[in-house]
C-alpha atoms as a PDB file:
ATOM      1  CA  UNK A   1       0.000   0.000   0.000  1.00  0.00           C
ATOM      2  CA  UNK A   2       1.377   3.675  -0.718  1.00  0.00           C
ATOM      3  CA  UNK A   3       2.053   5.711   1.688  1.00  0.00           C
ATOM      4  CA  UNK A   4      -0.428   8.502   2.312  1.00  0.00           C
ATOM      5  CA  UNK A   5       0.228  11.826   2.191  1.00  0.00           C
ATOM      6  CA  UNK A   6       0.537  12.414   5.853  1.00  0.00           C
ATOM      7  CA  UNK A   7       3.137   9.835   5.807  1.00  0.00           C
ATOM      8  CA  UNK A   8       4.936  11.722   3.238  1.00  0.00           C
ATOM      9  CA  UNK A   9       5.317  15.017   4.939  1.00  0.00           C
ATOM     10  CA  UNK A  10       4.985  17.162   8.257  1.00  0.00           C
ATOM     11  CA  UNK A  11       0.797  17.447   8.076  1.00  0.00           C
ATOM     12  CA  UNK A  12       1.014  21.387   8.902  1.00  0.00           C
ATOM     13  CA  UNK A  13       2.934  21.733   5.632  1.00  0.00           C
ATOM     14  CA  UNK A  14       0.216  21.910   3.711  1.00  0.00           C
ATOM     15  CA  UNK A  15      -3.201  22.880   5.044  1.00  0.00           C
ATOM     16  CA  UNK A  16      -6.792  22.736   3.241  1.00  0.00           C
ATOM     17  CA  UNK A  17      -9.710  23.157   4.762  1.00  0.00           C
ATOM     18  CA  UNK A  18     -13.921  23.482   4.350  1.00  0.00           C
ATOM     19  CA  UNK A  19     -15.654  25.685   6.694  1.00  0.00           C
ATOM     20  CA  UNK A  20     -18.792  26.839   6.836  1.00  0.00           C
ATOM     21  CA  UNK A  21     -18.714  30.859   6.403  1.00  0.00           C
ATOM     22  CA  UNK A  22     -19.679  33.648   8.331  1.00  0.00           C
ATOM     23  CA  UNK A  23     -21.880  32.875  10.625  1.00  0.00           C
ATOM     24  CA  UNK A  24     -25.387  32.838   8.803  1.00  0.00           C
ATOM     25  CA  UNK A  25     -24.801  31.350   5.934  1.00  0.00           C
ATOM     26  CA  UNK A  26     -24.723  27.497   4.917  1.00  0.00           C
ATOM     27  CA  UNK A  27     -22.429  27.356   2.036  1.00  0.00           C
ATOM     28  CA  UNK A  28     -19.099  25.867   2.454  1.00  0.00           C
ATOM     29  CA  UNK A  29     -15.831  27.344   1.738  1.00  0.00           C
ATOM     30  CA  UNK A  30     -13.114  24.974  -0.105  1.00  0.00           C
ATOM     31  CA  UNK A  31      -9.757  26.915   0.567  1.00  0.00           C
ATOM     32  CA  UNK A  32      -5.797  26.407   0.925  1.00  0.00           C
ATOM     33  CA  UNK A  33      -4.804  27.485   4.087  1.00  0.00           C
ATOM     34  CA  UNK A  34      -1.916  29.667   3.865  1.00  0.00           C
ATOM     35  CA  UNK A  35      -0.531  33.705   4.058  1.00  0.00           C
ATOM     36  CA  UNK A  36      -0.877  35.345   1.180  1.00  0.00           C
ATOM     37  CA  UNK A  37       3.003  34.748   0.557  1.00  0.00           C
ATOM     38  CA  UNK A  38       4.273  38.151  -1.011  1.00  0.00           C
ATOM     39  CA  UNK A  39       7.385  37.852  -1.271  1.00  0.00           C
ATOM     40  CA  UNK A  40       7.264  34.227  -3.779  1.00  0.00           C
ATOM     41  CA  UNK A  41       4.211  35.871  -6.057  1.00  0.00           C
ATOM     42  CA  UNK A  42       4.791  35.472  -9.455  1.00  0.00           C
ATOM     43  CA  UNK A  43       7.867  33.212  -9.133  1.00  0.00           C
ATOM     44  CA  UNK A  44       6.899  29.786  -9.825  1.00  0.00           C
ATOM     45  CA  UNK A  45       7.137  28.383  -6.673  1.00  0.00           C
ATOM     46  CA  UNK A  46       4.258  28.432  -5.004  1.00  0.00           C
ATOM     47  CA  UNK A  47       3.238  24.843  -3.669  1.00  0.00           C
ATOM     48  CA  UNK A  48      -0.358  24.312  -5.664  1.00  0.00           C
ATOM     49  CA  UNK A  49      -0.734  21.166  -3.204  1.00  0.00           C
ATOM     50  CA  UNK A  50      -3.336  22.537  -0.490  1.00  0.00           C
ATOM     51  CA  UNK A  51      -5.599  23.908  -3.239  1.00  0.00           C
ATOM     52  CA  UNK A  52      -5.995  20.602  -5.092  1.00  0.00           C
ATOM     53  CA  UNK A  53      -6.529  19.239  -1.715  1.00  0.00           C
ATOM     54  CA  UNK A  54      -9.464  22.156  -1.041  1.00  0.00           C
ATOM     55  CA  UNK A  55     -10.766  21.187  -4.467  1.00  0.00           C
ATOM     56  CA  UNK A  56     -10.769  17.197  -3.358  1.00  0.00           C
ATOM     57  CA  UNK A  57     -13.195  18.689  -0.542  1.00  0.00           C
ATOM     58  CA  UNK A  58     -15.622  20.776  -2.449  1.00  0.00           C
ATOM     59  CA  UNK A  59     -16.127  17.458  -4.823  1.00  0.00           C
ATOM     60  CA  UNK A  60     -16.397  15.045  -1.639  1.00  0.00           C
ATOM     61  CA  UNK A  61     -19.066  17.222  -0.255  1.00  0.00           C
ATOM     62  CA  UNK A  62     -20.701  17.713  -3.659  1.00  0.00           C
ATOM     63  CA  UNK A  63     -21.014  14.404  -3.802  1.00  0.00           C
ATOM     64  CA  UNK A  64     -22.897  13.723   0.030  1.00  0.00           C
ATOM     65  CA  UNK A  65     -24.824  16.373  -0.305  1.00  0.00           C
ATOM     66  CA  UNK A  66     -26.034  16.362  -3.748  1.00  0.00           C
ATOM     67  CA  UNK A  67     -25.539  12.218  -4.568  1.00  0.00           C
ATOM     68  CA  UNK A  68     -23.450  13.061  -7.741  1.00  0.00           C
ATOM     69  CA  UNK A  69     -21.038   9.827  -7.723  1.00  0.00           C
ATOM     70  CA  UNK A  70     -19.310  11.546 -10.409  1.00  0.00           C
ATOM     71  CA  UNK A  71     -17.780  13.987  -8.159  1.00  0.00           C
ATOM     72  CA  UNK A  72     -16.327  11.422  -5.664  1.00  0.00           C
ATOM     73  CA  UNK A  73     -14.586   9.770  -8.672  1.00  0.00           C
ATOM     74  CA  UNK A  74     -13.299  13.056  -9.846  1.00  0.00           C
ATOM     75  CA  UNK A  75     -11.980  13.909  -6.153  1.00  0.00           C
ATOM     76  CA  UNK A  76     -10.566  10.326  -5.979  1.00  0.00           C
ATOM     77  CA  UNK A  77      -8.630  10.923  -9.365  1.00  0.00           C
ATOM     78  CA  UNK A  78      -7.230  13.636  -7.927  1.00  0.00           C
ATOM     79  CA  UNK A  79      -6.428  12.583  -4.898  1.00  0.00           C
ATOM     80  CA  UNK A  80      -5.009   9.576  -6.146  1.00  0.00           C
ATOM     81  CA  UNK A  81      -2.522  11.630  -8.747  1.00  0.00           C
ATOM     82  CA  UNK A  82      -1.156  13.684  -6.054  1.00  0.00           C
ATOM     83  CA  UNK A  83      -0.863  10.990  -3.610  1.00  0.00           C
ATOM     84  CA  UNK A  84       1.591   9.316  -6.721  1.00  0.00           C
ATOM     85  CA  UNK A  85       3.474  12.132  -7.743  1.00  0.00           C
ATOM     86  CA  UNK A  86       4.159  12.686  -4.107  1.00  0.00           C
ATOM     87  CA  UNK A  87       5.568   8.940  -3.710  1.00  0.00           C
ATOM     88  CA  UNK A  88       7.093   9.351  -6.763  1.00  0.00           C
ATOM     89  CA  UNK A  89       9.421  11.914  -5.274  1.00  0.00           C
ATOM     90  CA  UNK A  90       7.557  14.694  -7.471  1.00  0.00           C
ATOM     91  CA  UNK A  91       7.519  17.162  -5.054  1.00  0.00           C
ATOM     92  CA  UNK A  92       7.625  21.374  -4.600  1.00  0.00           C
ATOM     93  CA  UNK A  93      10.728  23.203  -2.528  1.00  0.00           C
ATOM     94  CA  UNK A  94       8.902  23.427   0.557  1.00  0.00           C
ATOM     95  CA  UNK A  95       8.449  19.866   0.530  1.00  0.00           C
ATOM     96  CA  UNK A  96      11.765  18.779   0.068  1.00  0.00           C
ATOM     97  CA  UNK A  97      12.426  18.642  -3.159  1.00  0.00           C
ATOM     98  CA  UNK A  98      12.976  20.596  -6.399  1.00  0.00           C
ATOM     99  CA  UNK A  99       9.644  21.434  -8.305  1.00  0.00           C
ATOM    100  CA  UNK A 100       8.340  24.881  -9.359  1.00  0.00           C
ATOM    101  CA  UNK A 101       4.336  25.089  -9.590  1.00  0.00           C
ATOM    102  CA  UNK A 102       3.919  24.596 -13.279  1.00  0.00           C
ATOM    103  CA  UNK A 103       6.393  21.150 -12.637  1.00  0.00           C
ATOM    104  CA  UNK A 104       4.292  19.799  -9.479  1.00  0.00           C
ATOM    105  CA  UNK A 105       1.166  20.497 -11.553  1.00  0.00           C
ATOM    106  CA  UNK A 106       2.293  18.875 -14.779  1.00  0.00           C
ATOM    107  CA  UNK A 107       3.313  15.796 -12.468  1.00  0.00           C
ATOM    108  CA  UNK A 108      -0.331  16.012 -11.054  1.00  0.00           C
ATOM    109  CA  UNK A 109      -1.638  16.039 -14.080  1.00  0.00           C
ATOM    110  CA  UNK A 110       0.233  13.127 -15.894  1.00  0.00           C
ATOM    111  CA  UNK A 111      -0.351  10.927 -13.190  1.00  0.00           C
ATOM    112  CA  UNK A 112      -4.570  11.654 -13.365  1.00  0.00           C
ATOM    113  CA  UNK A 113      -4.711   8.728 -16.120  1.00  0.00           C
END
């Protein structure tokens, strides 16, 4: 069995999350969990991880709340093709290795099958 992703790296690395927003209102918020990280902005190495986990979420929950089995296949895809490249020592700087965003994406993306 692979190795999940909290296996791979320190779990507060990379933070996602789905909250329910301000107060009143129902609908959930899918978001990566980070500062606003000035000083790498248009660089190329921001780690896209988080986000594709925050989008994993939003289809999870699509699929409870609305039945659309589609949508837990697509977030399992996903999932799944990060989970590889990860193993497959495809990772960003801030996870030890030597990936820019467009690279870590591109290995995302080969990997979805």
């Amino acid at each position: 069995m692979a190795p999940t992703l909290r296996e791979i790296h320190d779990p507060y690395l990379v933070s996602s999350a789905a909250t329910r927003a301000l107060a009143r209102r129902l609908e959930p918020i899918f978001e990566a969990v980070h500062g606003s990280a000035p000083d790498i902005a248009g660089k190329g190495v921001a780690n896209p991880l988080a986000l594709l986990m925050s989008a994993v979420m939003m289809l999870n929950h699509l699929a409870d709340t609305r039945g659309n089995v589609r949508c837990r296949e697509l977030g399992e895809r996903i999932k799944s093709a990060y989970n590889r490249a990860l193993t497959d020592g495809q990772k960003t700087r801030d996870l030890g290795g030597e990936l820019g965003t467009k690279e870590f994406a591109s290995a995302v993306i080969d990997r979805l099958g």
